[in-house]
N, C-alpha and C. Protein backbone atom coordinates (compact mmCIF):
# COMPACT_ATOMS: atom_id res chain seq x y z
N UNK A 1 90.64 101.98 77.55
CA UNK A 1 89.89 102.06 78.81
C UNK A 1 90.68 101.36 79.93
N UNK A 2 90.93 102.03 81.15
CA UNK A 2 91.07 101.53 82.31
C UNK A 2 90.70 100.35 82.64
N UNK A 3 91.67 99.54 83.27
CA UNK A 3 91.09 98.30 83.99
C UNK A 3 91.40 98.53 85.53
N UNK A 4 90.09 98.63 85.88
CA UNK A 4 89.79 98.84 87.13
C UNK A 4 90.29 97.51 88.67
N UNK A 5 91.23 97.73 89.59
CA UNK A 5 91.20 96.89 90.26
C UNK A 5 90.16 97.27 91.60
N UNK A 6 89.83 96.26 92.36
CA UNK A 6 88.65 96.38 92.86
C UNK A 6 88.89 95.74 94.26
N UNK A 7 89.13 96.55 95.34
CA UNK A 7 89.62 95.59 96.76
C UNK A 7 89.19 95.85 97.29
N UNK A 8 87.93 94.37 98.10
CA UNK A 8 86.84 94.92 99.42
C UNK A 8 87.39 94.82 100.83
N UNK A 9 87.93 95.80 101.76
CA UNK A 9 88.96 95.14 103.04
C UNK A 9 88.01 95.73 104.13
N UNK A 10 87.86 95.15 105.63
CA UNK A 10 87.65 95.35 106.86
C UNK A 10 88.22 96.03 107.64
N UNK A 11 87.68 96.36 108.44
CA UNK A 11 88.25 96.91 109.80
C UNK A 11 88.20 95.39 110.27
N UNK A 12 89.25 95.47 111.56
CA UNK A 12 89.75 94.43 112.15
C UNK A 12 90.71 93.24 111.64
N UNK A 13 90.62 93.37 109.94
CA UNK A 13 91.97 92.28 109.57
C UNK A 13 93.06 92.85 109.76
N UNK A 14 93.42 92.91 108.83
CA UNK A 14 94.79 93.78 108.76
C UNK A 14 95.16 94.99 109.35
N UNK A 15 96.11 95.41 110.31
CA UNK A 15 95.56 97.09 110.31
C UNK A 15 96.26 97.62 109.36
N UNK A 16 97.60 97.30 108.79
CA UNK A 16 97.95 98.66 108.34
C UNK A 16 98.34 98.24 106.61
N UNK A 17 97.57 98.87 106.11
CA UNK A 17 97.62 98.91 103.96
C UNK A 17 97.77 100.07 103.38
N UNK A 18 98.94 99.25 102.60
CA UNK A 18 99.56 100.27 101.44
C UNK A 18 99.42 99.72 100.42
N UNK A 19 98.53 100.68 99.47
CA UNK A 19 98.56 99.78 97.94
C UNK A 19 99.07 100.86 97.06
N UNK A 20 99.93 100.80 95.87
CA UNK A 20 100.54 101.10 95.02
C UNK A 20 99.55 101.07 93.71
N UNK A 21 99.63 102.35 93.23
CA UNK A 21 98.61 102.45 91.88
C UNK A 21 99.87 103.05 90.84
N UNK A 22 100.21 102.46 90.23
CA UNK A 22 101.01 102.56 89.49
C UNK A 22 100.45 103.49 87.88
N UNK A 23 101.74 103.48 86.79
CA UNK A 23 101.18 104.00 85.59
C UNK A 23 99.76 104.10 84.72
N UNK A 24 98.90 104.57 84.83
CA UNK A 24 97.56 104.21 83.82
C UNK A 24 96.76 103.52 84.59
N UNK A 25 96.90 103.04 85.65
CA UNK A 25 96.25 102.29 86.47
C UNK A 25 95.17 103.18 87.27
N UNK A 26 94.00 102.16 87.84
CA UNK A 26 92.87 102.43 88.53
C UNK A 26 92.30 101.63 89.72
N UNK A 27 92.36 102.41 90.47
CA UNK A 27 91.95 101.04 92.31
C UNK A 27 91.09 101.74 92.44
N UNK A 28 89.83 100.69 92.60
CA UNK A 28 88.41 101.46 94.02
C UNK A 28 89.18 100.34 94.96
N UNK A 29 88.88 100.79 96.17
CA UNK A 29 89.16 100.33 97.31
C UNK A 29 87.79 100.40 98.49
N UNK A 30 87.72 99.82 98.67
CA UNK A 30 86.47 100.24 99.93
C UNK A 30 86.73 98.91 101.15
N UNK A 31 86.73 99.79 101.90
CA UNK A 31 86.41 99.42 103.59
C UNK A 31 85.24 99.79 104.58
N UNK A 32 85.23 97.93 104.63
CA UNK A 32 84.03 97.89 105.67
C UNK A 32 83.87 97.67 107.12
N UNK A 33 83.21 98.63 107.76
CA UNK A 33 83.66 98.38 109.48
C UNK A 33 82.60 98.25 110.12
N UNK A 34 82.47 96.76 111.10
CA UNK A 34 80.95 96.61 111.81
C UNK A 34 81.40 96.27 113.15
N UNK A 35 82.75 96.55 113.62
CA UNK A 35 83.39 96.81 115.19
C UNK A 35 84.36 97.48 115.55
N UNK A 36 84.87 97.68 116.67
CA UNK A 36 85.86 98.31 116.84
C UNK A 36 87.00 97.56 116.37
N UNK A 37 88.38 98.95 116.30
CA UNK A 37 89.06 98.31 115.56
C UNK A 37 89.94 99.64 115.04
N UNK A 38 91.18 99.50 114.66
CA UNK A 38 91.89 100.51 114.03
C UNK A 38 92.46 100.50 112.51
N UNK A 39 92.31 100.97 111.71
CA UNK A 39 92.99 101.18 110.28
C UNK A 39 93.81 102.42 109.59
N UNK A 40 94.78 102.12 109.38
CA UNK A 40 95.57 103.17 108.93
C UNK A 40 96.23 102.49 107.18
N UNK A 41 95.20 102.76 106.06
CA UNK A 41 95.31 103.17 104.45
C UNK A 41 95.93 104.13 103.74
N UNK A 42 97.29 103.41 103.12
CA UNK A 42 97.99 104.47 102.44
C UNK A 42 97.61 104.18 101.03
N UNK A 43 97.13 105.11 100.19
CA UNK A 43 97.10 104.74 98.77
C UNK A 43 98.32 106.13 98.29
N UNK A 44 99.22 105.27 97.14
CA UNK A 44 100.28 106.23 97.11
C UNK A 44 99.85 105.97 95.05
N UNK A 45 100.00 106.99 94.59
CA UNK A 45 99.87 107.18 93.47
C UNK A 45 100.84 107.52 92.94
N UNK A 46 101.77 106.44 92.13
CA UNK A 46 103.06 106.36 91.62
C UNK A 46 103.56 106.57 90.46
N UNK A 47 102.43 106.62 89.82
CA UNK A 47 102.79 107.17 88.06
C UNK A 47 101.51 107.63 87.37
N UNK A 48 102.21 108.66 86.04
CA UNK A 48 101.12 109.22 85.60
C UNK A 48 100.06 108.70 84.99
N UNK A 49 98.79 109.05 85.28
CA UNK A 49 97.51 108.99 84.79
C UNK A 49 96.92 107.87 85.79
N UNK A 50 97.60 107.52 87.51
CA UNK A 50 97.05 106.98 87.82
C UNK A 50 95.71 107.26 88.95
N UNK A 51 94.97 106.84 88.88
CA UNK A 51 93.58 107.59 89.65
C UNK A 51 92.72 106.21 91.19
N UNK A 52 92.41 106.47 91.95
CA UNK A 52 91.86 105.68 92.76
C UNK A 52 90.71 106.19 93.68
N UNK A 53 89.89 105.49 93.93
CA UNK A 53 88.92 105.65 94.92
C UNK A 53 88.88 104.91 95.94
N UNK A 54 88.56 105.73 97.23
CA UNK A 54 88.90 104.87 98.70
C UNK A 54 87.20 105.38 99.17
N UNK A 55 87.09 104.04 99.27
CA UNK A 55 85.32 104.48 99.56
C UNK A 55 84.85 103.34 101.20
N UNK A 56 84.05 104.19 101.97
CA UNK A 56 84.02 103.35 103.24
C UNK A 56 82.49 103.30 103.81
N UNK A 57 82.19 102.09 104.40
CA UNK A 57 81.22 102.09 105.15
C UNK A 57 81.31 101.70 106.69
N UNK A 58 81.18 102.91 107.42
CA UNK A 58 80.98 102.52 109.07
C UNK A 58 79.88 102.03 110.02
N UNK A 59 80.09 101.19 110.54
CA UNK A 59 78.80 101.05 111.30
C UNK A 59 79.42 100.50 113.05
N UNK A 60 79.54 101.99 113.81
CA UNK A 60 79.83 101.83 114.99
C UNK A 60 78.90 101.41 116.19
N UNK A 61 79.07 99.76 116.71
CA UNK A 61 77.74 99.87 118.18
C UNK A 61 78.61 100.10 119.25
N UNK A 62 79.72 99.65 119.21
CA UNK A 62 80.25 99.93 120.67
C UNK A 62 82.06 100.11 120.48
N UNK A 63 82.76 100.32 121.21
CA UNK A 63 84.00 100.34 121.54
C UNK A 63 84.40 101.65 120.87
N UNK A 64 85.71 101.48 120.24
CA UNK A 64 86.41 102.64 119.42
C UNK A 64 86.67 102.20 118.18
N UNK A 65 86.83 102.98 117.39
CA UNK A 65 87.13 102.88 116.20
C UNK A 65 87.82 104.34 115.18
N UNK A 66 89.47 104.09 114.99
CA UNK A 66 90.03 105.06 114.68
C UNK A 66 90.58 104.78 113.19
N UNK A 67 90.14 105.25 112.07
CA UNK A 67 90.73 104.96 110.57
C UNK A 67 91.39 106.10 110.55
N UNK A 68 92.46 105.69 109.94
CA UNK A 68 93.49 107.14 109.27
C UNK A 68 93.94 106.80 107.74
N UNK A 69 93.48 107.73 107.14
CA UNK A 69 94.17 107.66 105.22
C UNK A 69 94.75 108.57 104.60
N UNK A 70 96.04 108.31 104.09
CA UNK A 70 96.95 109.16 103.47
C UNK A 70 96.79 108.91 101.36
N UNK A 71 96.65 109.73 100.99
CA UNK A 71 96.14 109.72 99.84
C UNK A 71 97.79 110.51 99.35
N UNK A 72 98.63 110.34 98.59
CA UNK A 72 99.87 110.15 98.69
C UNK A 72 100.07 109.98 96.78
N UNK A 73 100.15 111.62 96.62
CA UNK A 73 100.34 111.90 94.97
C UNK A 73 101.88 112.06 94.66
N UNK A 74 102.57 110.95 94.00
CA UNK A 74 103.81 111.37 93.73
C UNK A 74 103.89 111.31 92.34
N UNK A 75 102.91 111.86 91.17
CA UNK A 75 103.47 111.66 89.69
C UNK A 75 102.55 112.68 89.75
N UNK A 76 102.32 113.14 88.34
CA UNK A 76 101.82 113.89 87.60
C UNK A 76 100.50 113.57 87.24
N UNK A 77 99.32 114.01 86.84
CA UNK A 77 97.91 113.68 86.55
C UNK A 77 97.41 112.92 86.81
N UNK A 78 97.88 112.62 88.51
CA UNK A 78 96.75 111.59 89.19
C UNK A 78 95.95 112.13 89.79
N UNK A 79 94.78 111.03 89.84
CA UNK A 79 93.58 111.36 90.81
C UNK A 79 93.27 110.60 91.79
N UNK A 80 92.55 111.23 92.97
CA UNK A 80 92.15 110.06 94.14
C UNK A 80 90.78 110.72 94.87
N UNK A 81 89.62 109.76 94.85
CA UNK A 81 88.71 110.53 95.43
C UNK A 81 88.34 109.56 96.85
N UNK A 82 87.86 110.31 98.08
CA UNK A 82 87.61 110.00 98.75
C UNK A 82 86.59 109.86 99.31
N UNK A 83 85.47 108.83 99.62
CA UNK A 83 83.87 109.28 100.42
C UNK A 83 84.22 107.70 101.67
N UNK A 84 84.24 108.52 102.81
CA UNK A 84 84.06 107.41 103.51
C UNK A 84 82.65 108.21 104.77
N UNK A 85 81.75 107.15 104.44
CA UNK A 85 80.57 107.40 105.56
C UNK A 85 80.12 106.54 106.74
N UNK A 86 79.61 107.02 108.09
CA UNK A 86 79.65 106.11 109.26
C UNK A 86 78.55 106.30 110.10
N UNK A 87 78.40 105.47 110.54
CA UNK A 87 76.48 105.49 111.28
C UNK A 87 76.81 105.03 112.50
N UNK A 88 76.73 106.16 113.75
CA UNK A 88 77.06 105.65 114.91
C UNK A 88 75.70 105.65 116.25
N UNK A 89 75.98 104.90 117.23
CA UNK A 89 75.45 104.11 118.07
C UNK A 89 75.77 104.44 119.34
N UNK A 90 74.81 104.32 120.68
CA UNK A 90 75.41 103.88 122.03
C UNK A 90 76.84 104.77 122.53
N UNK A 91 77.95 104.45 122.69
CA UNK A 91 78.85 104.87 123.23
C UNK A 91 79.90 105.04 122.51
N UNK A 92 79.91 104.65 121.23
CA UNK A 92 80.59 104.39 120.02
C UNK A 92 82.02 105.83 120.21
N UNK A 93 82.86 105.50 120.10
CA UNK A 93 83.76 106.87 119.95
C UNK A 93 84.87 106.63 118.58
N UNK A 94 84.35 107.55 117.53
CA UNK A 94 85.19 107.02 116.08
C UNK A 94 85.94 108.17 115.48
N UNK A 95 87.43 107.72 115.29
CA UNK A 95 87.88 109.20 114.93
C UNK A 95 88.74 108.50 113.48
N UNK A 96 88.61 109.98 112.80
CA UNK A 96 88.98 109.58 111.41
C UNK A 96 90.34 110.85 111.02
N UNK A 97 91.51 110.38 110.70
CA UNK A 97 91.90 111.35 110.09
C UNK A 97 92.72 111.40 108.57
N UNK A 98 92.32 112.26 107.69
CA UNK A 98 92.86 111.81 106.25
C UNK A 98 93.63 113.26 105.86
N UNK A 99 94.70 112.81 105.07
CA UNK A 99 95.44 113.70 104.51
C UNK A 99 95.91 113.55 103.22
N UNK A 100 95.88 114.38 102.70
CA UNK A 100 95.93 114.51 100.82
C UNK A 100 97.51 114.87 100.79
N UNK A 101 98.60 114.34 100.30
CA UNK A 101 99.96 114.90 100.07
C UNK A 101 100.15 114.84 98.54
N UNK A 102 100.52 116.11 97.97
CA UNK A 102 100.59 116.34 97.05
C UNK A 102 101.97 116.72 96.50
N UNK A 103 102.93 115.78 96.17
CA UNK A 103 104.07 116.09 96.01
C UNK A 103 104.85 117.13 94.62
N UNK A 104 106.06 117.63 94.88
CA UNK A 104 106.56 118.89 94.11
C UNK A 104 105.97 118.18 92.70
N UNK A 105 106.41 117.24 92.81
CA UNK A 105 105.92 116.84 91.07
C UNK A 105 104.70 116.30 90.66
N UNK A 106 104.40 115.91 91.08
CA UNK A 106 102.88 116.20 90.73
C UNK A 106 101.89 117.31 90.78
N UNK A 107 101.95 117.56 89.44
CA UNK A 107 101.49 118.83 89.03
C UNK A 107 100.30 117.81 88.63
N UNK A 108 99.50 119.00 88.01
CA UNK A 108 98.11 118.75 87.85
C UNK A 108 97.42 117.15 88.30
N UNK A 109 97.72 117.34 89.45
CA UNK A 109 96.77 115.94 90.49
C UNK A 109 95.43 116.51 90.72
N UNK A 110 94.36 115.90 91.16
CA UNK A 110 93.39 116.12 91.38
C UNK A 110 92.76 115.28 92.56
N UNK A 111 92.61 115.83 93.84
CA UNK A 111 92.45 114.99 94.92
C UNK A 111 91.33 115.50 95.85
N UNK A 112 90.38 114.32 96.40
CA UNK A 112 89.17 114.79 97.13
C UNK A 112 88.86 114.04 98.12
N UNK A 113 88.68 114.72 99.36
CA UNK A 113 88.84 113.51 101.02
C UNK A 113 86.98 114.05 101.04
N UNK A 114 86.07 113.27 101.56
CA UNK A 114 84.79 113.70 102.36
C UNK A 114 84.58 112.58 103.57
N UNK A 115 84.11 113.18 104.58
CA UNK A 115 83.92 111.79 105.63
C UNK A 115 82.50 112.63 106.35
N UNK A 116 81.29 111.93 105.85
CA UNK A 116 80.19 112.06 106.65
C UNK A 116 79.79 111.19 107.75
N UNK A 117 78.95 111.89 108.28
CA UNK A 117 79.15 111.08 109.92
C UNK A 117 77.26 110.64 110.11
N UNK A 118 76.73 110.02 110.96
CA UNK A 118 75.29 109.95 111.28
C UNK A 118 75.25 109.50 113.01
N UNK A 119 75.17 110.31 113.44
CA UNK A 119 74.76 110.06 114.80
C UNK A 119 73.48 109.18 115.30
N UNK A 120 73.25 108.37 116.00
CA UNK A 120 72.29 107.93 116.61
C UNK A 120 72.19 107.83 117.71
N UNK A 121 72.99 107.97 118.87
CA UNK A 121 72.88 108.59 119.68
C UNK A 121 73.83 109.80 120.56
N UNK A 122 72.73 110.46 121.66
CA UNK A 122 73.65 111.53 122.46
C UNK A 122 74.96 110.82 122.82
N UNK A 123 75.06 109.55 123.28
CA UNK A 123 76.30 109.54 123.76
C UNK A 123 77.67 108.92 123.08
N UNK A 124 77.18 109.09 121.48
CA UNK A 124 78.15 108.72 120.80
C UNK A 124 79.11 109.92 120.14
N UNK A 125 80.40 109.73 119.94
CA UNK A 125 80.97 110.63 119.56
C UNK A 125 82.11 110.61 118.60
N UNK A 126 82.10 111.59 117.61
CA UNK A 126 83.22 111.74 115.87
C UNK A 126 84.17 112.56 116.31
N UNK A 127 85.45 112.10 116.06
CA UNK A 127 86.31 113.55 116.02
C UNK A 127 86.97 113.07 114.36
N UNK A 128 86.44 114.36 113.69
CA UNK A 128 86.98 113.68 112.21
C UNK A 128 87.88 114.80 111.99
N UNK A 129 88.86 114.59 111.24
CA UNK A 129 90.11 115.58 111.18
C UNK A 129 90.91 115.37 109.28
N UNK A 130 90.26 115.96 108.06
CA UNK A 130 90.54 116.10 107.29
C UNK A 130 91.87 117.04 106.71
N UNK A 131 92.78 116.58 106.21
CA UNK A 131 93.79 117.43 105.85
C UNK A 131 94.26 117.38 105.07
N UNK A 132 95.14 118.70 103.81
CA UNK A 132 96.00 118.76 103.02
C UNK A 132 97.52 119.03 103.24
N UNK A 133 98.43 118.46 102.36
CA UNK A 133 99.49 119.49 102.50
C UNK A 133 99.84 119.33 100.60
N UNK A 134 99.80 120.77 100.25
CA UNK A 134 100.26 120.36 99.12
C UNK A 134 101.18 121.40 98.64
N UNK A 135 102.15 120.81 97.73
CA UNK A 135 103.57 121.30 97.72
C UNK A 135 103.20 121.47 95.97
N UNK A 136 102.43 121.30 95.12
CA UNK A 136 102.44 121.66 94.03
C UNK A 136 101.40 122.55 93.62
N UNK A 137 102.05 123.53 92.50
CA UNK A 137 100.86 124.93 92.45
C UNK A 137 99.98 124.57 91.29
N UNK A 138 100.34 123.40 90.26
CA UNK A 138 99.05 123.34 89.82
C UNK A 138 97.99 122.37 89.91
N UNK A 139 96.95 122.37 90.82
CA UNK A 139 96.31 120.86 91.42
C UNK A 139 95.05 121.33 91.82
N UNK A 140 94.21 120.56 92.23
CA UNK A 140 92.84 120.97 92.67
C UNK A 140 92.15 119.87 93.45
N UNK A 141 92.75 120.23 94.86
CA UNK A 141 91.93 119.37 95.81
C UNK A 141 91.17 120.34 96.70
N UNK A 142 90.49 119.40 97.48
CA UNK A 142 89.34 120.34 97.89
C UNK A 142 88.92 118.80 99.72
N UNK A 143 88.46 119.48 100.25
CA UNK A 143 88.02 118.02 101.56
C UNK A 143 86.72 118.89 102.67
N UNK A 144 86.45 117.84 103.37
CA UNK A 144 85.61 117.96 104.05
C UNK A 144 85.10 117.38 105.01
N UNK A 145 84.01 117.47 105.78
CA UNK A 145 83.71 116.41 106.77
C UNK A 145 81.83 117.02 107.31
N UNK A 146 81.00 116.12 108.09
CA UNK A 146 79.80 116.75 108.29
C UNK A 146 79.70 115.38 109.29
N UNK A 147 78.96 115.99 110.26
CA UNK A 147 78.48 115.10 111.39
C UNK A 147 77.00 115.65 111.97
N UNK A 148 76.19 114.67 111.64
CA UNK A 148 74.98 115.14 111.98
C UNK A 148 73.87 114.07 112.35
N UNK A 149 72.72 114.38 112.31
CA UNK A 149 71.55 113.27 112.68
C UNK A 149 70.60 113.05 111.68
N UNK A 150 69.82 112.14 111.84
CA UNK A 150 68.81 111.62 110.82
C UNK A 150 67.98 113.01 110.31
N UNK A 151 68.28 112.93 109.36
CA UNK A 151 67.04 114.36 108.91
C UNK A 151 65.81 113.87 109.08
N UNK A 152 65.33 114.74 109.35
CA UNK A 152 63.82 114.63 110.16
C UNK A 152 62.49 114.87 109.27
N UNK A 153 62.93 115.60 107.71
CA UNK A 153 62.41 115.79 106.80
C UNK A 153 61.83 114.26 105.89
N UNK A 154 63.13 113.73 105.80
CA UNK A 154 63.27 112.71 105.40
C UNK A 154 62.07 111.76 106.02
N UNK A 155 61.92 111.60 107.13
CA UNK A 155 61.76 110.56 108.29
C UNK A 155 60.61 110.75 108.24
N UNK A 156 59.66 112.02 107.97
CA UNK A 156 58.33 112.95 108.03
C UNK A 156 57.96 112.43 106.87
N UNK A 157 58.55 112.70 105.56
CA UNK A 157 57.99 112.22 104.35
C UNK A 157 57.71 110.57 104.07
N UNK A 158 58.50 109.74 104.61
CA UNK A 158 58.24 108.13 104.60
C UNK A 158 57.22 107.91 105.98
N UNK A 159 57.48 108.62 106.80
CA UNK A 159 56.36 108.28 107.92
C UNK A 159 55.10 108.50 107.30
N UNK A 160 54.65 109.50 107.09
CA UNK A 160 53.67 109.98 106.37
C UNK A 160 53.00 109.45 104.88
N UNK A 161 53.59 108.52 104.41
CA UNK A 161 53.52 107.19 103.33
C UNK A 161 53.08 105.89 104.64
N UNK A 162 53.09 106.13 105.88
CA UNK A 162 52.24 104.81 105.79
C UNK A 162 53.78 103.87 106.53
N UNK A 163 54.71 103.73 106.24
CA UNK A 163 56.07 103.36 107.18
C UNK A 163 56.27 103.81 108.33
N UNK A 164 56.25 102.65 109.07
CA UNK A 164 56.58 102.92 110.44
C UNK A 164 58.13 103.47 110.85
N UNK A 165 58.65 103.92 112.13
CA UNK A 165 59.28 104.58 112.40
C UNK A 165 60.96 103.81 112.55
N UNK A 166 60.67 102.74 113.11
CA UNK A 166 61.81 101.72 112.17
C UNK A 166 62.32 101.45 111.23
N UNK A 167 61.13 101.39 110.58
CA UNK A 167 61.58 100.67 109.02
C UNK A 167 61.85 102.37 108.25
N UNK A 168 61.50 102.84 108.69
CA UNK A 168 61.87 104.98 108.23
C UNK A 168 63.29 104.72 108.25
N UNK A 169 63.49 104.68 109.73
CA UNK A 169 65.26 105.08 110.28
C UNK A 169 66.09 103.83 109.28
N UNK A 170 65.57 103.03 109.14
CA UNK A 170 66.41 101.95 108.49
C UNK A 170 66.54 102.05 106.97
N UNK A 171 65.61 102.98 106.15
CA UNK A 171 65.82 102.88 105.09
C UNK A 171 66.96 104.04 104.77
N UNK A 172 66.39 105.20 105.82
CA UNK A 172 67.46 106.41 105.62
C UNK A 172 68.81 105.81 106.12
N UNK A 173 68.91 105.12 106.93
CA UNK A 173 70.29 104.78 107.27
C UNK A 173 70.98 103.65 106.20
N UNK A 174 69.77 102.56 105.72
CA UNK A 174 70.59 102.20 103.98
C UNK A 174 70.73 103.10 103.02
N UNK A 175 70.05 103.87 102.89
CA UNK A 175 70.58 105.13 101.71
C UNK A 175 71.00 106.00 101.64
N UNK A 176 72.12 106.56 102.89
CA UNK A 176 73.23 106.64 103.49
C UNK A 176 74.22 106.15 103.27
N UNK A 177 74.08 105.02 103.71
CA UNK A 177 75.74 104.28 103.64
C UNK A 177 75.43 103.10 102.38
N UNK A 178 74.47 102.75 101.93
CA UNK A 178 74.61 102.23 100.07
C UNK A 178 75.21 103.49 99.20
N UNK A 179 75.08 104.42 99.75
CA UNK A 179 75.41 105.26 98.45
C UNK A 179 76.84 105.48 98.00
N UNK A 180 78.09 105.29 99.17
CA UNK A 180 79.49 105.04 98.61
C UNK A 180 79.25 104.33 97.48
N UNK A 181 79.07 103.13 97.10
CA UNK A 181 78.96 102.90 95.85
C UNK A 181 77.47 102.31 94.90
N UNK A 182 77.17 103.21 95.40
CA UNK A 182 75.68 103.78 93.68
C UNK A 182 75.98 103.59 92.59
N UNK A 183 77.38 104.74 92.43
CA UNK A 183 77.77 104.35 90.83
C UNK A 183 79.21 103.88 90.69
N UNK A 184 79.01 102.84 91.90
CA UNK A 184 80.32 101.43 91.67
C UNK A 184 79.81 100.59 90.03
N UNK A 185 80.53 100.79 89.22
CA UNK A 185 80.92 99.56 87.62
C UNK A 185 80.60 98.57 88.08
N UNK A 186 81.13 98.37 89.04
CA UNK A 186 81.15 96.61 88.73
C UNK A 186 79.74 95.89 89.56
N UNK A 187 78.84 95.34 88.85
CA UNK A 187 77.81 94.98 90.25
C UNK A 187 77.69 94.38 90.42
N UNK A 188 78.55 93.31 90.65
CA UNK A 188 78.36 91.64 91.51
C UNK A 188 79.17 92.46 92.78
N UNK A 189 80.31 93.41 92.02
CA UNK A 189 80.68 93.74 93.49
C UNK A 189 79.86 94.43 94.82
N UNK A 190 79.09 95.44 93.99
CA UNK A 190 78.32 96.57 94.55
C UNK A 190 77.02 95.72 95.27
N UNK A 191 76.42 94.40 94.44
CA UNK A 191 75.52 93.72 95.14
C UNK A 191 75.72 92.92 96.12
N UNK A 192 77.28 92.28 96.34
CA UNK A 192 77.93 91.93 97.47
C UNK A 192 77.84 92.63 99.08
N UNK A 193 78.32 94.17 97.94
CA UNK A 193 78.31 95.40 99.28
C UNK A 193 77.08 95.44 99.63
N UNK A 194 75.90 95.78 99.31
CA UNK A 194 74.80 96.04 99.24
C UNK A 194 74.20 94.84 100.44
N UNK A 195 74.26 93.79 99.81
CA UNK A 195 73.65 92.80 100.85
C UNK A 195 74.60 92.78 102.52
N UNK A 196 75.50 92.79 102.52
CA UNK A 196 76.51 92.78 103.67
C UNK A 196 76.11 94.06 104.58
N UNK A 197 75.53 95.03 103.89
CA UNK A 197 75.17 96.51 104.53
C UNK A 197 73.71 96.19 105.10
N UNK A 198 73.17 95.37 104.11
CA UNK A 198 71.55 95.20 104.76
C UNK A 198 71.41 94.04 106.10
N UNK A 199 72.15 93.23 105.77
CA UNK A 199 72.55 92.10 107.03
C UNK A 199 73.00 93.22 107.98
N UNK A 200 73.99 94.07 108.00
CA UNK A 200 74.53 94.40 109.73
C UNK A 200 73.19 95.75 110.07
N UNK A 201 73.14 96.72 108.72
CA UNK A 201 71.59 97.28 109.31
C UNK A 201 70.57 96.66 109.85
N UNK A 202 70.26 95.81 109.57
CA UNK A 202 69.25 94.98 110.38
C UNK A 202 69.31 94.47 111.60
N UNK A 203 70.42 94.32 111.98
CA UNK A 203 70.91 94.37 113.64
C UNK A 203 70.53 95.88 114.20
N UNK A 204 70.95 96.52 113.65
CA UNK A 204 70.58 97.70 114.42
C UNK A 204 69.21 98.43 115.05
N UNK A 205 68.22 97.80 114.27
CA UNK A 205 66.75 98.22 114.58
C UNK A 205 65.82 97.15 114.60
């Protein structure tokens, strides 16, 4: 069994990380962002059977905020999955762009970018920009992106239980962005994340 390494990083420390996943090896990675601020994440996958997850939580109130991630397959039967999600605000302007490189030799890699978005208001704005380039024919990546608003379904069914319209928007917006890691292993880590997400949600409403 895999031994999992496990690295919780910010927007605003560092901007620019490259981590190396070497032979047999396994990284979750997750980044957390509660201001403006820029990040540019290279995870480069350097030998076979190595696999990683880059998992993110956004929470934009004001300024800019631009992440860029290169997911960077250079061996054979690696994997890398991607979910980074962001809950924006006010004037907020957040642009994301990720790219999957899949090099000649790495054959059978397996690679996956998603970046969901949550609007909260008209005058905030996503430009999210997902991309591949892949140079090997046997592999199976796949990406995506979605920018949208509070479902209203959602909001109808807890209103209608008796929850007010705050504490509605606040639960949909924790079970949203808790869900990057739901089925995080490790849970001192995941309860770390968990509380740190409920502290800056609670500013918000």
């Amino acid at each position: 069994m895999k031994k999992e390494r496990i690295i919780i990083d910010y927007l605003g420390k560092k901007k620019n990380v490259t981590i190396a996943v070497k032979r047999g090896e396994s990284l979750i990675y997750i980044i957390l962002g509660f201001k403006p601020g820029d990040k540019n994440i290279t995870i480069s996958l350097d030998g076979s059977g190595a696999d990683a997850r880059i998992l993110g939580a956004i929470i934009g109130v004001q300024g800019k905020i631009n992440i860029n991630t290169f997911q960077h397959h250079r061996a054979p039967n690696t994997k890398s999955d991607l979910l980074i999600k962001g809950v924006f605000l006010n004037h907020t302007g957040y642009k994301y762009e990720g790219l999957i490189k899949i090099d000649p030799k790495a054959q059978r890699s397996n690679a996956y970018q998603k970046n969901n978005n949550l609007l909260l208001s008209d005058q905030a704005h996503v430009d999210t920009s997902p991309k591949l380039e892949i140079l090997a024919d046997d592999v199976r990546c796949t990406h995506g992106a979605t920018i949208g608003r509070i479902n209203e379904e959602e909001m109808f069914y807890l209103m209608s239980r008796g929850i007010p319209k705050k504490e509605a928007e606040r639960l949909v917006i924790s079970g949203f962005l808790k869900s990057i890691v739901a089925d995080l292993p490790d849970q001192k880590s995941k309860q770390k994340i968990e509380k740190i997400l409920d502290k800056e949600i609670s500013k918000l409403l």
